[in-house]
PDB file of N, CA and C in Angstrom:
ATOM      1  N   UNK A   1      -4.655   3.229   8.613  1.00  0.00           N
ATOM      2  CA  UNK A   1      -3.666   4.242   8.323  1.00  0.00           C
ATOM      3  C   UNK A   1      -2.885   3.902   7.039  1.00  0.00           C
ATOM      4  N   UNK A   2      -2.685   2.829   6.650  1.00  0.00           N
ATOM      5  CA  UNK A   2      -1.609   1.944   5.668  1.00  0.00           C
ATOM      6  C   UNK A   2      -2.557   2.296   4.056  1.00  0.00           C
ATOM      7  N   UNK A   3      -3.628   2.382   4.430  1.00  0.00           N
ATOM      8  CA  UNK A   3      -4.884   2.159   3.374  1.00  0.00           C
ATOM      9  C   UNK A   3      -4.868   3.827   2.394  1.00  0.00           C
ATOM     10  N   UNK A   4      -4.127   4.892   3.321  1.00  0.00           N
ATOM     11  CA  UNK A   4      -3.708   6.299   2.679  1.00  0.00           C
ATOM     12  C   UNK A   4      -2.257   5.996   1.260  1.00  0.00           C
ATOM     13  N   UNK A   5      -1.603   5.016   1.352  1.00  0.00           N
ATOM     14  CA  UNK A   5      -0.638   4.956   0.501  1.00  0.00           C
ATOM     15  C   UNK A   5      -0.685   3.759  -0.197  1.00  0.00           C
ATOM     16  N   UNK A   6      -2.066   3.131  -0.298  1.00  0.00           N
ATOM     17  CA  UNK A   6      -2.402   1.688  -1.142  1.00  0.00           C
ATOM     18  C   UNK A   6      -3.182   2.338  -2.240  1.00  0.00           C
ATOM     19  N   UNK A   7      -3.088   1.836  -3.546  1.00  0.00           N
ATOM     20  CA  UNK A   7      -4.041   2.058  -4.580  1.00  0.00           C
ATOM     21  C   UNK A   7      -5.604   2.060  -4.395  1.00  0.00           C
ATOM     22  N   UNK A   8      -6.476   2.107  -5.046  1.00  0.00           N
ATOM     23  CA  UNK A   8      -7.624   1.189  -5.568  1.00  0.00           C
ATOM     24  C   UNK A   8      -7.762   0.078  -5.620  1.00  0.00           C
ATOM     25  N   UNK A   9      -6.337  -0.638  -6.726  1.00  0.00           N
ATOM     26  CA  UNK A   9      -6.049  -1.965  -7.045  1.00  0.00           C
ATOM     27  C   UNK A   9      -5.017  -2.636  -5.923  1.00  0.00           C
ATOM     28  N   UNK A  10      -5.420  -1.948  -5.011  1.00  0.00           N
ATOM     29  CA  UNK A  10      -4.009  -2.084  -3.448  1.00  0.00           C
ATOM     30  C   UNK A  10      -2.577  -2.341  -3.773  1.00  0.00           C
ATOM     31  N   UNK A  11      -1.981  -1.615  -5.021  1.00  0.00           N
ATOM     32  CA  UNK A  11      -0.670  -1.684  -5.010  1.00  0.00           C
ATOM     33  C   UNK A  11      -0.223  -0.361  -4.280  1.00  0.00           C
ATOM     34  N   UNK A  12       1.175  -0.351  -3.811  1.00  0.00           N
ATOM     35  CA  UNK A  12       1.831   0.147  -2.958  1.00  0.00           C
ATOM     36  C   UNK A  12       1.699   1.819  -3.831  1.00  0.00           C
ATOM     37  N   UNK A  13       1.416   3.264  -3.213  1.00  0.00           N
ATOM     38  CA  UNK A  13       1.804   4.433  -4.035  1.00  0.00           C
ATOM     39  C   UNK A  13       3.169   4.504  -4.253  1.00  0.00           C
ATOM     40  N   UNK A  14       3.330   5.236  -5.489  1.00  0.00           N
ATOM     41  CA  UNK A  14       4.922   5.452  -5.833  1.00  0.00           C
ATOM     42  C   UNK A  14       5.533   6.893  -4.582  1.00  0.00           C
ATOM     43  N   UNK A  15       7.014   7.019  -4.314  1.00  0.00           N
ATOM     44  CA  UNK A  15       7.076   8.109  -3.497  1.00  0.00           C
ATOM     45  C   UNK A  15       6.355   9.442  -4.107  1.00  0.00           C
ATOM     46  N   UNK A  16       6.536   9.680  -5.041  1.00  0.00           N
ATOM     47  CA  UNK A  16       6.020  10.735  -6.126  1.00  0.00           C
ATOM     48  C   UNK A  16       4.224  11.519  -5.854  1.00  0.00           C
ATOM     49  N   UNK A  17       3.710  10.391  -5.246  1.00  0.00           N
ATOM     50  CA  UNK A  17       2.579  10.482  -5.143  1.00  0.00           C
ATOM     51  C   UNK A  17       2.453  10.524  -3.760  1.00  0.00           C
ATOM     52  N   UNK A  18       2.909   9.300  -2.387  1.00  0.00           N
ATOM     53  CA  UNK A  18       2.205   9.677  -1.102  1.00  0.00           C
ATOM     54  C   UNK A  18       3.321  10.900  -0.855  1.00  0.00           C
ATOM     55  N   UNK A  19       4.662  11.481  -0.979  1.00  0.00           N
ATOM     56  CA  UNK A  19       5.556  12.510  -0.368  1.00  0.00           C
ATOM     57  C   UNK A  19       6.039  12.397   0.910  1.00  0.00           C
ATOM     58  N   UNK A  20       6.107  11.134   0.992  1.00  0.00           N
ATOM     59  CA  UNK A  20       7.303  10.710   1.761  1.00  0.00           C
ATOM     60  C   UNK A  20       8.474  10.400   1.289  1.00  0.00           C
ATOM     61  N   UNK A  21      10.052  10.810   2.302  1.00  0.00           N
ATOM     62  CA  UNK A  21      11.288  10.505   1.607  1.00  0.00           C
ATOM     63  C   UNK A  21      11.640   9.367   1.576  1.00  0.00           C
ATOM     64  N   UNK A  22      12.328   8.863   0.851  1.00  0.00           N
ATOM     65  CA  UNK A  22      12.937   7.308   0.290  1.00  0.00           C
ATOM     66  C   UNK A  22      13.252   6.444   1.396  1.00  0.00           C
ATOM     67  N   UNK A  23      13.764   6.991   2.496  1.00  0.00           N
ATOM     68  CA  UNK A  23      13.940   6.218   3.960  1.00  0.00           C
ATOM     69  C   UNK A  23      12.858   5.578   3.884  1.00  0.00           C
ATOM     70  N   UNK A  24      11.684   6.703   4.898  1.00  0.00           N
ATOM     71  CA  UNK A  24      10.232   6.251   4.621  1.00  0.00           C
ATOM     72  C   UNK A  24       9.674   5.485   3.614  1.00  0.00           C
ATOM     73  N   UNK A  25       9.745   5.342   2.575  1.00  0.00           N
ATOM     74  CA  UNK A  25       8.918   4.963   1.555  1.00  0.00           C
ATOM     75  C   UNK A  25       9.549   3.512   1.510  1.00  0.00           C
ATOM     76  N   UNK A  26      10.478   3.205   1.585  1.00  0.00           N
ATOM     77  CA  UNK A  26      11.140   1.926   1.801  1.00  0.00           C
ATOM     78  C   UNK A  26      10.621   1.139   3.283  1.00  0.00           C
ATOM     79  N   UNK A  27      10.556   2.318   4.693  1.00  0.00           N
ATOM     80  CA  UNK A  27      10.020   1.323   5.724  1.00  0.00           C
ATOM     81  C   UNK A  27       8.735   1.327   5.244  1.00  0.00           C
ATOM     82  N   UNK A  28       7.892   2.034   4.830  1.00  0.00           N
ATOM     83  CA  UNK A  28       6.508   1.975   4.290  1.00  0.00           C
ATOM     84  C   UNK A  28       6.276   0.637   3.546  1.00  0.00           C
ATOM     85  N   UNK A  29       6.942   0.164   2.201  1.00  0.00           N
ATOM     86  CA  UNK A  29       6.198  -0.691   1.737  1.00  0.00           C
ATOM     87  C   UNK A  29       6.677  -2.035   2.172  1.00  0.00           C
ATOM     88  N   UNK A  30       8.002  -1.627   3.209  1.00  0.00           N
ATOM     89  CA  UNK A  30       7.920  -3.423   4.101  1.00  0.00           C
ATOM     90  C   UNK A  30       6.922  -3.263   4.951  1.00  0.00           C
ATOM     91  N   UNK A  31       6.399  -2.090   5.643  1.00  0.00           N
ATOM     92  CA  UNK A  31       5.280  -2.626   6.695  1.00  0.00           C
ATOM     93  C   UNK A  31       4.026  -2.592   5.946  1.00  0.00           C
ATOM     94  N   UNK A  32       3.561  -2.757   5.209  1.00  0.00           N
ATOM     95  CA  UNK A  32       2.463  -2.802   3.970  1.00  0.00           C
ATOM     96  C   UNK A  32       2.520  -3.937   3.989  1.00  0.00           C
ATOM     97  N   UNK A  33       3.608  -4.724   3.036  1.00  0.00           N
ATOM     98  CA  UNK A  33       3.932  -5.824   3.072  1.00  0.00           C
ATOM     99  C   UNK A  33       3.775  -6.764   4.183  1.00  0.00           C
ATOM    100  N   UNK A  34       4.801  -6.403   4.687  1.00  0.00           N
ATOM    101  CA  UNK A  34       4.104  -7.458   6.386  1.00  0.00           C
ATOM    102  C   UNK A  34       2.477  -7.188   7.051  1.00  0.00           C
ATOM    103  N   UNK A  35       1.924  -5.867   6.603  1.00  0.00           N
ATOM    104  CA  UNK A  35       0.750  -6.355   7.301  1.00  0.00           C
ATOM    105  C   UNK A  35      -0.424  -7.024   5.787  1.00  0.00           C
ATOM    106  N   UNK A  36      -0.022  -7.367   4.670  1.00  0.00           N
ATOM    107  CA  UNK A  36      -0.662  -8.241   3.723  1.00  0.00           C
ATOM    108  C   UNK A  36      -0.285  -9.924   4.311  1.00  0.00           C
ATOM    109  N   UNK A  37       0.803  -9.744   4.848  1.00  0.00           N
ATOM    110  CA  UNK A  37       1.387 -11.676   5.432  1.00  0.00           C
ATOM    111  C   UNK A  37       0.180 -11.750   6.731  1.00  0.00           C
ATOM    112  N   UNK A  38      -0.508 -10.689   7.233  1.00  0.00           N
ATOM    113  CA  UNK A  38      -0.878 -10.795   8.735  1.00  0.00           C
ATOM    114  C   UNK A  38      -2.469 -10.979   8.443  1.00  0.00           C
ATOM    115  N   UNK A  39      -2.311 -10.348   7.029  1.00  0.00           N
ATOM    116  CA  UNK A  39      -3.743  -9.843   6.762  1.00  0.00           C
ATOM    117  C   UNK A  39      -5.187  -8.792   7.460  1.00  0.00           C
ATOM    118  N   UNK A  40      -4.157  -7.995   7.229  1.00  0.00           N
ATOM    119  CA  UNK A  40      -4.699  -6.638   7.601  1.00  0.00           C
ATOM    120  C   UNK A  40      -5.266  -5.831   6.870  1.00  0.00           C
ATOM    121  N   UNK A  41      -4.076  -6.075   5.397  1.00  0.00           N
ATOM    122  CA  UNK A  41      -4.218  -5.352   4.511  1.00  0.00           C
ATOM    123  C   UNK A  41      -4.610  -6.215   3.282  1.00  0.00           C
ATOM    124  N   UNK A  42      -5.706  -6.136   2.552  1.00  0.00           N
ATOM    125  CA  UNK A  42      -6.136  -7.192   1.352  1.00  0.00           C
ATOM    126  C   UNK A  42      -4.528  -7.040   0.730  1.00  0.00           C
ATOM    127  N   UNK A  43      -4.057  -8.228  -0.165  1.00  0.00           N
ATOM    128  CA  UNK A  43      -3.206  -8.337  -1.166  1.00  0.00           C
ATOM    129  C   UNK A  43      -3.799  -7.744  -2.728  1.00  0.00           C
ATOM    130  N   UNK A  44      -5.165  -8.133  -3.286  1.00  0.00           N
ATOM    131  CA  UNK A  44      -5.497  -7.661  -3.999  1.00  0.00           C
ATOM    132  C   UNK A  44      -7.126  -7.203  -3.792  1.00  0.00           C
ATOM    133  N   UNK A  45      -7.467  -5.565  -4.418  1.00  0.00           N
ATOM    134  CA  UNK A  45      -8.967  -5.487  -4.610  1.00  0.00           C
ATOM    135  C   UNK A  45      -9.464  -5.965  -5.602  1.00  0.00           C
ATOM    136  N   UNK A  46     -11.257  -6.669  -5.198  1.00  0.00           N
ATOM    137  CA  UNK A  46     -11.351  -7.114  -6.646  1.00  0.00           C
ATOM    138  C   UNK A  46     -12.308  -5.672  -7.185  1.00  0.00           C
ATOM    139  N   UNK A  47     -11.992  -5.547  -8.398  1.00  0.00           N
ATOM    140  CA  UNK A  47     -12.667  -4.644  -9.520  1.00  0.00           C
ATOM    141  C   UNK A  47     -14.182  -5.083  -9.736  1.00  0.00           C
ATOM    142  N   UNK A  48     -15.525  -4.194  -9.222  1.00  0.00           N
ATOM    143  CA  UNK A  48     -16.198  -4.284  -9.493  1.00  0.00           C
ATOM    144  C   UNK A  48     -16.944  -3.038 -10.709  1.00  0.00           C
ATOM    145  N   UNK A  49     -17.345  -4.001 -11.214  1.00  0.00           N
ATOM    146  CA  UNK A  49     -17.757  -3.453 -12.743  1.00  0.00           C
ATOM    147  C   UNK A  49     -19.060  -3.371 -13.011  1.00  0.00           C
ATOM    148  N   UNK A  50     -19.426  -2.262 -13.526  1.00  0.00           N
ATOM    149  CA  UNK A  50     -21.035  -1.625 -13.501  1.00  0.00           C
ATOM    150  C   UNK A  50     -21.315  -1.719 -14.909  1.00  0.00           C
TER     151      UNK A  50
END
């Protein structure tokens, strides 16, 4: 579910982009965050290149 408001490069979306309000978007990228400490969520994708 977390993986709808992560990049490509798995950085966090800006509010602008997923359209959630600032409340949200603030509990959003602490639980992002905590599930990268749990590892749920990769910290970084690696870029594969063709």
């Amino acid at each position: 579910m977390l993986r709808r408001f992560i990049s490509d490069t798995a950085k966090i979306l800006p509010r602008r982009r997923t359209g959630v309000c600032a409340k949200h978007q603030r509990r959003l990228a602490t639980t992002i965050k905590q599930a990268r400490v749990l590892a749920i969520v990769p910290i970084t994708e690696k870029l594969v290149r063709k």
